[in-house]
Protein backbone atom coordinates (compact mmCIF):
# COMPACT_ATOMS: atom_id res chain seq x y z
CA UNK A 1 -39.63 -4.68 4.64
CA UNK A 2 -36.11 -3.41 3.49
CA UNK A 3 -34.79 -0.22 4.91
CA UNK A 4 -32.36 2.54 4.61
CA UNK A 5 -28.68 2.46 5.63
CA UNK A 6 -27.08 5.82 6.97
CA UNK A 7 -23.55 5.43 7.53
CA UNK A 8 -22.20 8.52 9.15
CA UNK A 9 -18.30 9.85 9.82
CA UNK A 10 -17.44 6.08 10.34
CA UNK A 11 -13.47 5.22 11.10
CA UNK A 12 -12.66 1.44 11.11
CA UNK A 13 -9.64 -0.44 13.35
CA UNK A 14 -7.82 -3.16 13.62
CA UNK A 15 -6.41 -2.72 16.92
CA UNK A 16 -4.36 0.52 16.83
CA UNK A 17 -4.49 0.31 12.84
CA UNK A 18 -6.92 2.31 11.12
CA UNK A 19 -8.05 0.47 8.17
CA UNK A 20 -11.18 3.06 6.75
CA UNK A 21 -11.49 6.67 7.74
CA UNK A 22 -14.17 8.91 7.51
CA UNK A 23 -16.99 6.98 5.37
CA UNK A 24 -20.51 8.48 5.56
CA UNK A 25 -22.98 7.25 2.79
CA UNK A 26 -26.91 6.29 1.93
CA UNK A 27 -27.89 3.15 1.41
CA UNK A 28 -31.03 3.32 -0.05
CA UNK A 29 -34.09 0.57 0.19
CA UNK A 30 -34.76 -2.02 -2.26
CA UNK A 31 -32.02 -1.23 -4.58
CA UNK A 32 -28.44 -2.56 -4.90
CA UNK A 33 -25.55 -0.82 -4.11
CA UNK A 34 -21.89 -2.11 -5.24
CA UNK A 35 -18.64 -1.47 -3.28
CA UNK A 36 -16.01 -1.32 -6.01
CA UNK A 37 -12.38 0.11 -5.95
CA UNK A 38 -8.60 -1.92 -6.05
CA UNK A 39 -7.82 -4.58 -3.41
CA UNK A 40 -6.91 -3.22 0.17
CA UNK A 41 -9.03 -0.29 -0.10
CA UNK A 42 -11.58 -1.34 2.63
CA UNK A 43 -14.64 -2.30 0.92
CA UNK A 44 -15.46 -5.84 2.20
CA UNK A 45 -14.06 -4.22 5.88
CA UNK A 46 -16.78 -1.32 5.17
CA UNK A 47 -19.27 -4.62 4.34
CA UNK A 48 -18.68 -6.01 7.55
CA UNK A 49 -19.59 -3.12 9.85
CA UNK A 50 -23.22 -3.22 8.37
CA UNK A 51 -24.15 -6.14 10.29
CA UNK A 52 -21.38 -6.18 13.36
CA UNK A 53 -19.41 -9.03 11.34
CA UNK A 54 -16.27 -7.16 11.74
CA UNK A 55 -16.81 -7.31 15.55
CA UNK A 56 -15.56 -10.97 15.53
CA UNK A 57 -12.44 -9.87 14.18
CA UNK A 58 -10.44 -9.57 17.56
CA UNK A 59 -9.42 -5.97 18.26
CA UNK A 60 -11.46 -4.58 15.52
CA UNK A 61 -13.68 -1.44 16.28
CA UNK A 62 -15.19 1.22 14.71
CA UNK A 63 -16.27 4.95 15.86
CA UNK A 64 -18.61 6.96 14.04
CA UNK A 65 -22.46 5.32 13.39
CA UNK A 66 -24.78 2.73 11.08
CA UNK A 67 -27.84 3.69 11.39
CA UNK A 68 -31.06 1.26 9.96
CA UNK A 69 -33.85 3.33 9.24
CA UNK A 70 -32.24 5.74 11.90
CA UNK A 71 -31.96 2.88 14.82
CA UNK A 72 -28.13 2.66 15.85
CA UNK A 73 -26.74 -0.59 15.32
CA UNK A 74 -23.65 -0.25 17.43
CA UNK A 75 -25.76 1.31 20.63
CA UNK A 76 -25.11 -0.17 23.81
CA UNK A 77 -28.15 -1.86 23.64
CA UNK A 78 -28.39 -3.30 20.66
CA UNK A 79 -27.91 -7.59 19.88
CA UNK A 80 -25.06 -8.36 17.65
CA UNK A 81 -26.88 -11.23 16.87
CA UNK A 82 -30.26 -9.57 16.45
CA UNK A 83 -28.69 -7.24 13.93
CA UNK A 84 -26.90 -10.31 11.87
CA UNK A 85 -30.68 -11.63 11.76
CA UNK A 86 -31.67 -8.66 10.22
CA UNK A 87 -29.00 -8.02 7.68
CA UNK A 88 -28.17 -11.23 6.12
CA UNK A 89 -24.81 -11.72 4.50
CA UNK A 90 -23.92 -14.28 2.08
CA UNK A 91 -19.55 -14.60 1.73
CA UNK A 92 -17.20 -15.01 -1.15
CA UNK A 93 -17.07 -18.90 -1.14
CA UNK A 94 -20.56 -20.91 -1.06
CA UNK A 95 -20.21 -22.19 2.63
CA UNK A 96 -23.00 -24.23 3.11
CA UNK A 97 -22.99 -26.20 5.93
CA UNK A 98 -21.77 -29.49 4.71
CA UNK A 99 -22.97 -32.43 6.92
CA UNK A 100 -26.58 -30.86 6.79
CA UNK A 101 -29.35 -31.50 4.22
CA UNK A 102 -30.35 -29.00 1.58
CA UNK A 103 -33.30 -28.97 3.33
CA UNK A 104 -31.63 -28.11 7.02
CA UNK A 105 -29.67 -26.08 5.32
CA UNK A 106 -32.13 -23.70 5.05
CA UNK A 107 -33.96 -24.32 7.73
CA UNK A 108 -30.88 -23.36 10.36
CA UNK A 109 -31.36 -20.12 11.23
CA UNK A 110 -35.26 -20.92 11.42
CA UNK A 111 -34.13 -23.27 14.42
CA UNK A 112 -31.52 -20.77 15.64
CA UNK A 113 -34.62 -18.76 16.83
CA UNK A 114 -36.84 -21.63 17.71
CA UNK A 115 -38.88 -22.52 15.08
CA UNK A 116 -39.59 -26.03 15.63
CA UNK A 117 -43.17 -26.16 13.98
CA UNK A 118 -42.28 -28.71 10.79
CA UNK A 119 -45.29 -27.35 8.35
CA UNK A 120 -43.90 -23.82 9.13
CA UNK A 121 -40.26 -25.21 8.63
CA UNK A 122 -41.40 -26.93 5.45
CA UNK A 123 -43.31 -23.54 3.97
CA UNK A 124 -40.23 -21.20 4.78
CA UNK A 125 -37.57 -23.76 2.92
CA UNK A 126 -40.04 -23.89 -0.09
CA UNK A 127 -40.60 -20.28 -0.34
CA UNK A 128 -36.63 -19.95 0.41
CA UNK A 129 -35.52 -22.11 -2.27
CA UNK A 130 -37.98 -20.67 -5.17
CA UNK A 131 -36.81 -17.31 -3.61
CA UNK A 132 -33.69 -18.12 -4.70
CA UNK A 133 -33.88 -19.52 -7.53
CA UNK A 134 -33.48 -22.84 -6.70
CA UNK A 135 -36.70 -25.38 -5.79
CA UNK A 136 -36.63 -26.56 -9.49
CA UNK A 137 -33.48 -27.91 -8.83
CA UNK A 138 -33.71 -29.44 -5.79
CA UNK A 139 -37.26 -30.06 -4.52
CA UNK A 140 -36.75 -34.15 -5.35
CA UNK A 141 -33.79 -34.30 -3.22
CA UNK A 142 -34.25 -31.80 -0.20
CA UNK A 143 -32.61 -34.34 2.36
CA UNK A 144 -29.31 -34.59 0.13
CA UNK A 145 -26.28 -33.00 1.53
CA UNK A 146 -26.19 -28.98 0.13
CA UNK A 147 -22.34 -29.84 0.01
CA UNK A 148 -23.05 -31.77 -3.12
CA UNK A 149 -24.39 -28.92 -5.09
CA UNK A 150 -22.81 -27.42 -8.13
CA UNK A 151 -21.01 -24.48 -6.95
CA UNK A 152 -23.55 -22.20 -8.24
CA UNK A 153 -26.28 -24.15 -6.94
CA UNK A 154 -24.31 -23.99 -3.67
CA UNK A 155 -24.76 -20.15 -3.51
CA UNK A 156 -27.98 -19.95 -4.35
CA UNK A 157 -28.85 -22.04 -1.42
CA UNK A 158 -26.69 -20.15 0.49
CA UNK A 159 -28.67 -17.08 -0.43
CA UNK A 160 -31.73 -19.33 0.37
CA UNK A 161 -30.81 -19.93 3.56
CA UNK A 162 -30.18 -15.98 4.36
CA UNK A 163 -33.56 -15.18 3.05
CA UNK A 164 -35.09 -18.01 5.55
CA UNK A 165 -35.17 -15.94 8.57
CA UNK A 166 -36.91 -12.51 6.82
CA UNK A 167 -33.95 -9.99 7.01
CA UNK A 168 -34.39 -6.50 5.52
CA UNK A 169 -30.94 -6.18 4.17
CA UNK A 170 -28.54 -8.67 2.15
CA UNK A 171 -25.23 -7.90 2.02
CA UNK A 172 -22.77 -10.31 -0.24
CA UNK A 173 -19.38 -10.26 -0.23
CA UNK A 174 -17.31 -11.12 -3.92
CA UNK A 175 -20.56 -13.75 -4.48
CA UNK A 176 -19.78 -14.81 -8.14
CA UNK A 177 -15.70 -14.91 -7.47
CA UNK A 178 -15.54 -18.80 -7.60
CA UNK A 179 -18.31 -19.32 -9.98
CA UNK A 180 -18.39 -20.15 -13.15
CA UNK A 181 -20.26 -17.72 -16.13
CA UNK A 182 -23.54 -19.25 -16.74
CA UNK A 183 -23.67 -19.60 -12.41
CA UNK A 184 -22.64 -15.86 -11.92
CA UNK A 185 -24.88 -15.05 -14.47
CA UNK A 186 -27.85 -16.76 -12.70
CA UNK A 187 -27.11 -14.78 -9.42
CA UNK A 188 -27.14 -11.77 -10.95
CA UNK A 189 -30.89 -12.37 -12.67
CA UNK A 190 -31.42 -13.30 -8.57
CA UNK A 191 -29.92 -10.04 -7.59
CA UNK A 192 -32.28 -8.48 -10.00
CA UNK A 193 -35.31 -10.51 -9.13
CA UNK A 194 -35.24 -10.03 -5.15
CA UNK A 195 -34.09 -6.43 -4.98
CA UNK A 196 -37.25 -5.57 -4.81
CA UNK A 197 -37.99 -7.11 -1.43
CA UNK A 198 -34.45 -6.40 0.45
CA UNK A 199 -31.62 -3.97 0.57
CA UNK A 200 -29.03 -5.08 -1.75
CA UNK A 201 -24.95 -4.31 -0.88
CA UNK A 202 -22.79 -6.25 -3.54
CA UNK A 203 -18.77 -6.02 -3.32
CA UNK A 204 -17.24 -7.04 -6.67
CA UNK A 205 -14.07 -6.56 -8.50
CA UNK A 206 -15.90 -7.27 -12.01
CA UNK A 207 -16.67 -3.89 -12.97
CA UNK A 208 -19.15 -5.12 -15.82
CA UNK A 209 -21.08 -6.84 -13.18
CA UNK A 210 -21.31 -3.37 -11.04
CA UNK A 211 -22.94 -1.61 -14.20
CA UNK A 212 -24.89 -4.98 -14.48
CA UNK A 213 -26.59 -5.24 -11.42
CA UNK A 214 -26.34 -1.98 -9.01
CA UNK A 215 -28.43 1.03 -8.86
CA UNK A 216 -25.89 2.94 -7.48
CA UNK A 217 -21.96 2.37 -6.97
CA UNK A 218 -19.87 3.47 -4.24
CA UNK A 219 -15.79 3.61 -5.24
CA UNK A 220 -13.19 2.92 -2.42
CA UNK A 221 -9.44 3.81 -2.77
CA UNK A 222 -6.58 3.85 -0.50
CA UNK A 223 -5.25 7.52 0.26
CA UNK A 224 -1.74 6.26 0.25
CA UNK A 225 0.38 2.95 0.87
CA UNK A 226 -0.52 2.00 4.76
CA UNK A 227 -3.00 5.07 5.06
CA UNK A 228 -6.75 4.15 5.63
CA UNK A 229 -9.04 3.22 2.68
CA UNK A 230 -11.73 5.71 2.00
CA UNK A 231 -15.18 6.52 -0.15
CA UNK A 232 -14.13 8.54 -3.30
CA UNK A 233 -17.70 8.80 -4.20
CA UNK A 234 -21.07 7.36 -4.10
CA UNK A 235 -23.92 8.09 -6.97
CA UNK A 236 -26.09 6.58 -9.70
CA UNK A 237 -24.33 3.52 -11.17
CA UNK A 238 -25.11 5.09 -14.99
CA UNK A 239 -23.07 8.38 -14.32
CA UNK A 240 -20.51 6.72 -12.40
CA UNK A 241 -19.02 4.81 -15.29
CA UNK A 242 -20.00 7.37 -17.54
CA UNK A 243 -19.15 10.31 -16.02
CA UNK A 244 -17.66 10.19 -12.62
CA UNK A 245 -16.87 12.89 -10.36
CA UNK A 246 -13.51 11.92 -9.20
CA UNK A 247 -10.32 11.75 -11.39
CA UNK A 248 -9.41 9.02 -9.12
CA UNK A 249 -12.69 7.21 -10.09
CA UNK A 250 -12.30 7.31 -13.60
CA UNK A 251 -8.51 6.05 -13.99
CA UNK A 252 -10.36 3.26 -12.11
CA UNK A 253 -13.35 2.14 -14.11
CA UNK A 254 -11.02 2.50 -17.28
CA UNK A 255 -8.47 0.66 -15.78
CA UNK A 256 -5.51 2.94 -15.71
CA UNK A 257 -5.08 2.28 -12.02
CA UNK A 258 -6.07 -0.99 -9.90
């Protein structure tokens, strides 16, 4: 079942360097949400704290809280790994893993956490694959390497193989940036057909494909030159390109700035 992100007063380091100040935000449940604003601003940092991925970053940090349906996912008790189970994240560049099998592809996080029943293994990649838009494709070749995909077809099955183990949340980083058209296009119908079941957070630099796909938009902008990126604003995708808040927002979207 997807669920709500709160993200409240949160600073993010780098070591000493403080890379985002202050963000607090609503991320609301079966809907997509895009991170836009100019490069350097700390939107794919911001990404990363939703699911601890910037922990792996050495001598990153944050202060401040993201909260999942109001559970804190940086208590002291809480799995790093548990929580990147939870919210899936699919990356710029389609990274599947490229000695494996489209089929074990999908099925790796299944294994992570012991699965090892094969008719269980067999339903989940099925209902992965059509849940991304993929089976079609590749049902007559399942034990092919996924590194011999199209590159679009590669994503897909990346976002296949996030889906696999049931998170609540999907977060993707820049996913169309090294596609083609016709393959972005065919991840943003996905992005349309599985918001419904998930959380949706998108960064993208393509505005049109912000108004495309989000329900709401959330810019980013740097205060200065070396000061920390922050959120200018967050609201309805619609009156954010139409009529923003923030000065700083519009130069943006119309491209006098960025």
């Amino acid at each position: 079942m997807a669920k709500r992100i709160d993200v409240q007063d949160l600073d993010i380091y780098y070591g000493k360097f403080k890379a985002v100040e202050g963000v607090s935000m609503r991320i609301e449940p079966r809907s997509v949400t895009a991170f836009i604003g100019p490069s350097g601003c700390g939107k794919s940092t911001v990404l990363r704290t939703l699911n601890r991925m910037h922990e792996v970053i050495p001598g990153a940090s944050v202060d401040g809280q993201v909260l999942l349906d109001d559970k804190d996912l940086y208590a002291k008790d809480m799995d790093p790994v548990a929580v990147r189970r939870t919210i899936g994240m699919v990356f710029q560049r389609p990274n599947p893993f490229p000695t494996m099998s489209i089929f074990d592809n999908v099925a790796a996080g299944l294994r992570l956490n012991g699965v090892k029943n094969r008719k269980v293994l067999s339903e989940t990649v099925e209902r992965s694959l059509k849940g991304a838009n993929l089976w079609n494709e590749v049902k007559d070749r399942l034990d092919k390497p996924g590194a011999g995909l199209s590159g679009g077809q590669q994503q897909r099955l990346c976002i296949a193989r996030a889906i696999a183990v049931s998170p609540e949340v999907l977060l993707m980083d820049e996913p169309c940036s090294a596609l083609d058209p016709i393959s972005t296009l065919a991840i943003e119908d996905l992005i349309h057909e599985i918001k419904e079941k998930y959380t949706i957070v998108i960064v993208t630099h393509n505005m049109q494909q912000a108004a495309r796909v989000s329900d709401r938009t959330a810019f980013f902008n740097l205060a200065a030159t070396g000061k920390p990126g922050k959120l200018i604003e967050i609201d309805d995708t619609q009156k954010m390109f139409n009529r923003p808040s923030e000065k700083a927002t519009e130069d943006y979207i119309s491209g006098r700035f960025g």
